[in-house]
Structure formats: C-alpha cells, structure tokens
N, C-alpha and C. Protein backbone atom coordinates (compact mmCIF):
# COMPACT_ATOMS: atom_id res chain seq x y z
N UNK A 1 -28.21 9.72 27.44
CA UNK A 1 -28.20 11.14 27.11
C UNK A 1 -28.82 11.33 25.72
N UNK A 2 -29.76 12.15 25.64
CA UNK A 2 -30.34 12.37 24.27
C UNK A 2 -29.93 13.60 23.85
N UNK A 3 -29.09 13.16 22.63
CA UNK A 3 -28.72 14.77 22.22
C UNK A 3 -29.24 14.63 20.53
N UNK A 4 -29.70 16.24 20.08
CA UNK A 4 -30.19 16.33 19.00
C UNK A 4 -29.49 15.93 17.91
N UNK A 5 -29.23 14.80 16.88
CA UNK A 5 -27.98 14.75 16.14
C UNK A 5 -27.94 15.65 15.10
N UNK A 6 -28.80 16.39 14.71
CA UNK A 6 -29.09 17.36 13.30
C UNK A 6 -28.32 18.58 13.97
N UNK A 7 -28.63 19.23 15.21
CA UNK A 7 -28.50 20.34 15.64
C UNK A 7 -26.46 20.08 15.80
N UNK A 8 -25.66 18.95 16.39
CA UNK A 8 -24.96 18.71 16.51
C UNK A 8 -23.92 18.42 15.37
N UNK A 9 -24.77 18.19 14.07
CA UNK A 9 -24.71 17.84 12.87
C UNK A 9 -24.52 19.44 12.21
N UNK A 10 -25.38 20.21 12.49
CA UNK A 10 -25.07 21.32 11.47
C UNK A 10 -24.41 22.21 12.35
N UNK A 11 -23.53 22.08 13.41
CA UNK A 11 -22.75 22.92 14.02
C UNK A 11 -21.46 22.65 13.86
N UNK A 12 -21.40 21.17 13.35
CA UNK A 12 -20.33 21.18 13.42
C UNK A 12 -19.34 21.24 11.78
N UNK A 13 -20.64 21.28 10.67
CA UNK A 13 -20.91 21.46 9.51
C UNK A 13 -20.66 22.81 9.23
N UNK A 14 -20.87 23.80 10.00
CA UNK A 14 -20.96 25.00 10.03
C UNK A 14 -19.50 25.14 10.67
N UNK A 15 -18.71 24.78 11.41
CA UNK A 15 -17.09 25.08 11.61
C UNK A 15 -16.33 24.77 10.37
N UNK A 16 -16.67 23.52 10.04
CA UNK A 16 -16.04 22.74 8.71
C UNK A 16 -16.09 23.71 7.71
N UNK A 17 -17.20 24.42 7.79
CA UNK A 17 -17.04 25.59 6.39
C UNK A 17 -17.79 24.52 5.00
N UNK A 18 -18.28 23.29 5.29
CA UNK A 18 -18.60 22.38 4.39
C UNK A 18 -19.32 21.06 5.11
N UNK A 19 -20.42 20.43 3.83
CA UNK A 19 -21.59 19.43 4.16
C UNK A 19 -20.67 18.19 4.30
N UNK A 20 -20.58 17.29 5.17
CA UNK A 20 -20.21 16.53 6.08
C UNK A 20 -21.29 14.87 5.23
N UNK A 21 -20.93 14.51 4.09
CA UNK A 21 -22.26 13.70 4.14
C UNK A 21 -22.07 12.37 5.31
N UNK A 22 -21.14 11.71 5.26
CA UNK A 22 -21.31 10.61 6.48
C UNK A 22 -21.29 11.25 7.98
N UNK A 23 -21.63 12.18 8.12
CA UNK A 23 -21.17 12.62 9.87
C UNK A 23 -22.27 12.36 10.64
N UNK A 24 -23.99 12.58 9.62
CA UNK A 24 -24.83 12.24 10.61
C UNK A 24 -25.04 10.90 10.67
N UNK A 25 -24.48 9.94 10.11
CA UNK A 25 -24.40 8.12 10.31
C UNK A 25 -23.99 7.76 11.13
N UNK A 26 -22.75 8.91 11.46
CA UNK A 26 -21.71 8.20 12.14
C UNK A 26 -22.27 8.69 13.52
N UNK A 27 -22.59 9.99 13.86
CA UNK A 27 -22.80 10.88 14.89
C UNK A 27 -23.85 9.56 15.89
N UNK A 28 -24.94 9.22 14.74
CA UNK A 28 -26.12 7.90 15.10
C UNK A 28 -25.03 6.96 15.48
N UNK A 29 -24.26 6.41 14.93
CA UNK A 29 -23.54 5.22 14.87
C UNK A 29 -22.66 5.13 16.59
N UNK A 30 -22.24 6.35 16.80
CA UNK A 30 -21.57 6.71 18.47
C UNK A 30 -22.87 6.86 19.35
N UNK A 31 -23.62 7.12 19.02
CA UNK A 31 -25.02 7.32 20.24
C UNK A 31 -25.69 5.95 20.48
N UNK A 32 -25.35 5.35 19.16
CA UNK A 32 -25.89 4.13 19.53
C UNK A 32 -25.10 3.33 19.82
N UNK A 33 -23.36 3.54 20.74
CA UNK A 33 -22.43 2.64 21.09
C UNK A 33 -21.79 1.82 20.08
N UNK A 34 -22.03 2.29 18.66
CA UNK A 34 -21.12 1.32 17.49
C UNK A 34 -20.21 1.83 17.08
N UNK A 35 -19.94 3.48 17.06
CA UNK A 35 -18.73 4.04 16.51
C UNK A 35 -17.54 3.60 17.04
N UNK A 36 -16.61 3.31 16.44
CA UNK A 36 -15.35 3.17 16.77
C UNK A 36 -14.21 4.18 17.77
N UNK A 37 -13.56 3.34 18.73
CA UNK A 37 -13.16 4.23 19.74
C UNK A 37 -11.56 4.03 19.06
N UNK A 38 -10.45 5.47 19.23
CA UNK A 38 -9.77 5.28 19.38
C UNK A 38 -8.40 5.41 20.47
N UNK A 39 -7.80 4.53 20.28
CA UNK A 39 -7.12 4.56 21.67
C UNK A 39 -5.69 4.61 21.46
N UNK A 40 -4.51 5.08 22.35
CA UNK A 40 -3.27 5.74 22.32
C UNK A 40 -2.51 4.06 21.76
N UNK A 41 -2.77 3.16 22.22
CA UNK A 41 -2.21 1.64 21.71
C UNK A 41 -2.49 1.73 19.75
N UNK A 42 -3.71 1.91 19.52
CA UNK A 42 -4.01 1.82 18.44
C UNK A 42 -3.44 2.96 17.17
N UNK A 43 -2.97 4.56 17.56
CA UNK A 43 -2.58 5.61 17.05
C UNK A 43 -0.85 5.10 17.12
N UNK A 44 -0.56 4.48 18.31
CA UNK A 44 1.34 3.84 18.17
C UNK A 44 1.44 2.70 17.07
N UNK A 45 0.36 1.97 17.05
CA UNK A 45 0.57 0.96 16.21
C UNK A 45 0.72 1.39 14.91
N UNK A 46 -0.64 2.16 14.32
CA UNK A 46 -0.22 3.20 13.16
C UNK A 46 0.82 3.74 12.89
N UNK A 47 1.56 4.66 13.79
CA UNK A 47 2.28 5.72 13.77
C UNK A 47 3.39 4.58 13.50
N UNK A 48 3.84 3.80 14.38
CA UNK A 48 4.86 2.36 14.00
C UNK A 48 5.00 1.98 12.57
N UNK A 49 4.27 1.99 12.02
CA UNK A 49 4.00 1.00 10.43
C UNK A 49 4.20 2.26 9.78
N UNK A 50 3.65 3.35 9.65
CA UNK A 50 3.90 4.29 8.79
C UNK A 50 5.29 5.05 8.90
N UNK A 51 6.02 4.95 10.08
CA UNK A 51 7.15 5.93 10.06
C UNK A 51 8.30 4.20 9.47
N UNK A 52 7.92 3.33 9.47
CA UNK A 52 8.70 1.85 9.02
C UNK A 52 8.76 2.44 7.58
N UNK A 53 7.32 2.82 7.20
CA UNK A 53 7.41 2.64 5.00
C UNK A 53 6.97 1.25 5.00
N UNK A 54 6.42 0.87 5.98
CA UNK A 54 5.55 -0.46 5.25
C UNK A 54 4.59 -0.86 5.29
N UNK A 55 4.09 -1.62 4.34
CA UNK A 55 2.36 -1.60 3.81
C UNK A 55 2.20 -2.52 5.14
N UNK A 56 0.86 -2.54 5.44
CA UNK A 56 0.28 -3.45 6.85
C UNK A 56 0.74 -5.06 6.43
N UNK A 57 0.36 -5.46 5.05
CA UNK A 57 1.34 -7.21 5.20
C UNK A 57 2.49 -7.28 5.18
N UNK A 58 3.45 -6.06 4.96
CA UNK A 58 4.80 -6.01 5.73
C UNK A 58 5.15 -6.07 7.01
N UNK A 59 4.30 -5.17 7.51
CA UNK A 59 4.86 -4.67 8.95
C UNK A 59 3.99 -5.93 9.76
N UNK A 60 3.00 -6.61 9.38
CA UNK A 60 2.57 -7.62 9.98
C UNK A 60 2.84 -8.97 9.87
N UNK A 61 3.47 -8.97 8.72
CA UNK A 61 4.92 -10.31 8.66
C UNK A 61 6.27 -9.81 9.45
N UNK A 62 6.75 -8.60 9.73
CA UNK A 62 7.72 -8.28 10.55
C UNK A 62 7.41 -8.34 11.56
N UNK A 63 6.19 -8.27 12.28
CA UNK A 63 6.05 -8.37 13.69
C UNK A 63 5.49 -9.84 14.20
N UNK A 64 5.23 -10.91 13.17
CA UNK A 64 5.06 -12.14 13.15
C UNK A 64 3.68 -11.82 13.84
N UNK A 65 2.74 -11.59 12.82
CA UNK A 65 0.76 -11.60 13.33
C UNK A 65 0.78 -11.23 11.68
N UNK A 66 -0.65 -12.04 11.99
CA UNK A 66 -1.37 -12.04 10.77
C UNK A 66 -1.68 -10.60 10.39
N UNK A 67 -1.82 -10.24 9.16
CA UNK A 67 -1.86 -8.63 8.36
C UNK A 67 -3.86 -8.70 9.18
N UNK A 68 -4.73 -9.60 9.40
CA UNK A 68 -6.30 -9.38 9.82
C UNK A 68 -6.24 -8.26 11.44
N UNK A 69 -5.51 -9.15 12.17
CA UNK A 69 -5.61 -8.29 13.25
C UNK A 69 -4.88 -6.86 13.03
N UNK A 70 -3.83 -6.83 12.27
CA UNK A 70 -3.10 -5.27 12.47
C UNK A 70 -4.17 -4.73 11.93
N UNK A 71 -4.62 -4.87 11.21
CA UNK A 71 -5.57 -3.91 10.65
C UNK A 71 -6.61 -4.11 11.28
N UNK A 72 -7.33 -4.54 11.99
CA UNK A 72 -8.40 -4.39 13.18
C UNK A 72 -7.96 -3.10 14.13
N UNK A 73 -6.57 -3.61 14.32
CA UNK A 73 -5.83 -2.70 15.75
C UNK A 73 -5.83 -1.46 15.08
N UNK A 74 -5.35 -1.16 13.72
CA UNK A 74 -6.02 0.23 13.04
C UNK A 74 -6.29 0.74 12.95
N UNK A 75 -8.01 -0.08 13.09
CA UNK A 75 -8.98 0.38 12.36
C UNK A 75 -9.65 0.72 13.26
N UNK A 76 -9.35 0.28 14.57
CA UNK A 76 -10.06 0.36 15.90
C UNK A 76 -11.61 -0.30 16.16
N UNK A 77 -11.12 -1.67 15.85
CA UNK A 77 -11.85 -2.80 15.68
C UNK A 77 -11.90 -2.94 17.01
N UNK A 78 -10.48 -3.56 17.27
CA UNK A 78 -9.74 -4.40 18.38
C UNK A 78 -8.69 -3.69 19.09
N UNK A 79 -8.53 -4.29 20.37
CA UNK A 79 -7.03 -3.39 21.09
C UNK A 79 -6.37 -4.12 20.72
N UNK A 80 -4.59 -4.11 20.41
CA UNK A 80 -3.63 -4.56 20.06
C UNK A 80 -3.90 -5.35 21.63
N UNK A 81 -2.99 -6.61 21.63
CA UNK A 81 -2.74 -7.20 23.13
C UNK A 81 -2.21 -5.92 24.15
N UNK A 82 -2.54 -6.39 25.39
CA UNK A 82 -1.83 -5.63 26.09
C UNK A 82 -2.47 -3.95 25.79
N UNK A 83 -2.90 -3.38 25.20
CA UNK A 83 -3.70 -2.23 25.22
C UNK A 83 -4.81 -1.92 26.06
C-alpha cells in the first residue's frame, strides 16, 4: 500500500494542534515494517511494574528474568513468553 507520508504527516500534525518532529521517521519506519507493534501482553506487563512502584531491575528480579528482556517486552521489542 503506498500511502503519502507528508500528507498523513500534516494531518495528523494539524489535529495535534503542533509540529510532530519524529512522526515522519516513524510514520517511514511502520511502512517500512520496522515500527514497533504493540500488543495487550506487552501494555499488562507495563501496567504490572508500574501499579508494583518498581523500577524494571526490581520488578525483573521479582519475577526472576533478567531486567534485558522486561524491557524488550516494554519496549515492544519482544513478546513476553506466552504472548
């Protein structure tokens, strides 16, 4: 699908009420299959650690995994297992 990214870029610049500087990187960055997806596994994992009060090498020594992957699962690197 070829869609215009400027035209998509200043419309959505134009809701924002304000210039967007990383949006047309990123807008490229999803067309070209690299943007980051996020997924309902990855928003629980968050939502988990932040309603705890603990920094990611807390909550990733409490859940016995290394603090690299929680923050992949995050960042929406990686799916948590089982996601």
């Amino acid at each position: 699908m070829n869609v215009d990214i400027e035209k998509v870029a200043a419309a959505i610049e134009s809701d924002a009420g304000e210039s967007l500087p990383d949006l047309r990187q990123a807008l490229l960055e999803a067309q070209a299959g690299l943007g980051r997806v996020t997924t309902p596994e990855q928003i629980l994992v968050r939502q988990a650690r932040e309603k705890s009060g603990l920094t990611q090498a807390a909550f990733a020594e409490r859940i016995q995994t290394p603090v690299a992957p929680l923050r992949d699962w995050e960042q929406g690197r990686f799916a948590p297992p089982g996601g």
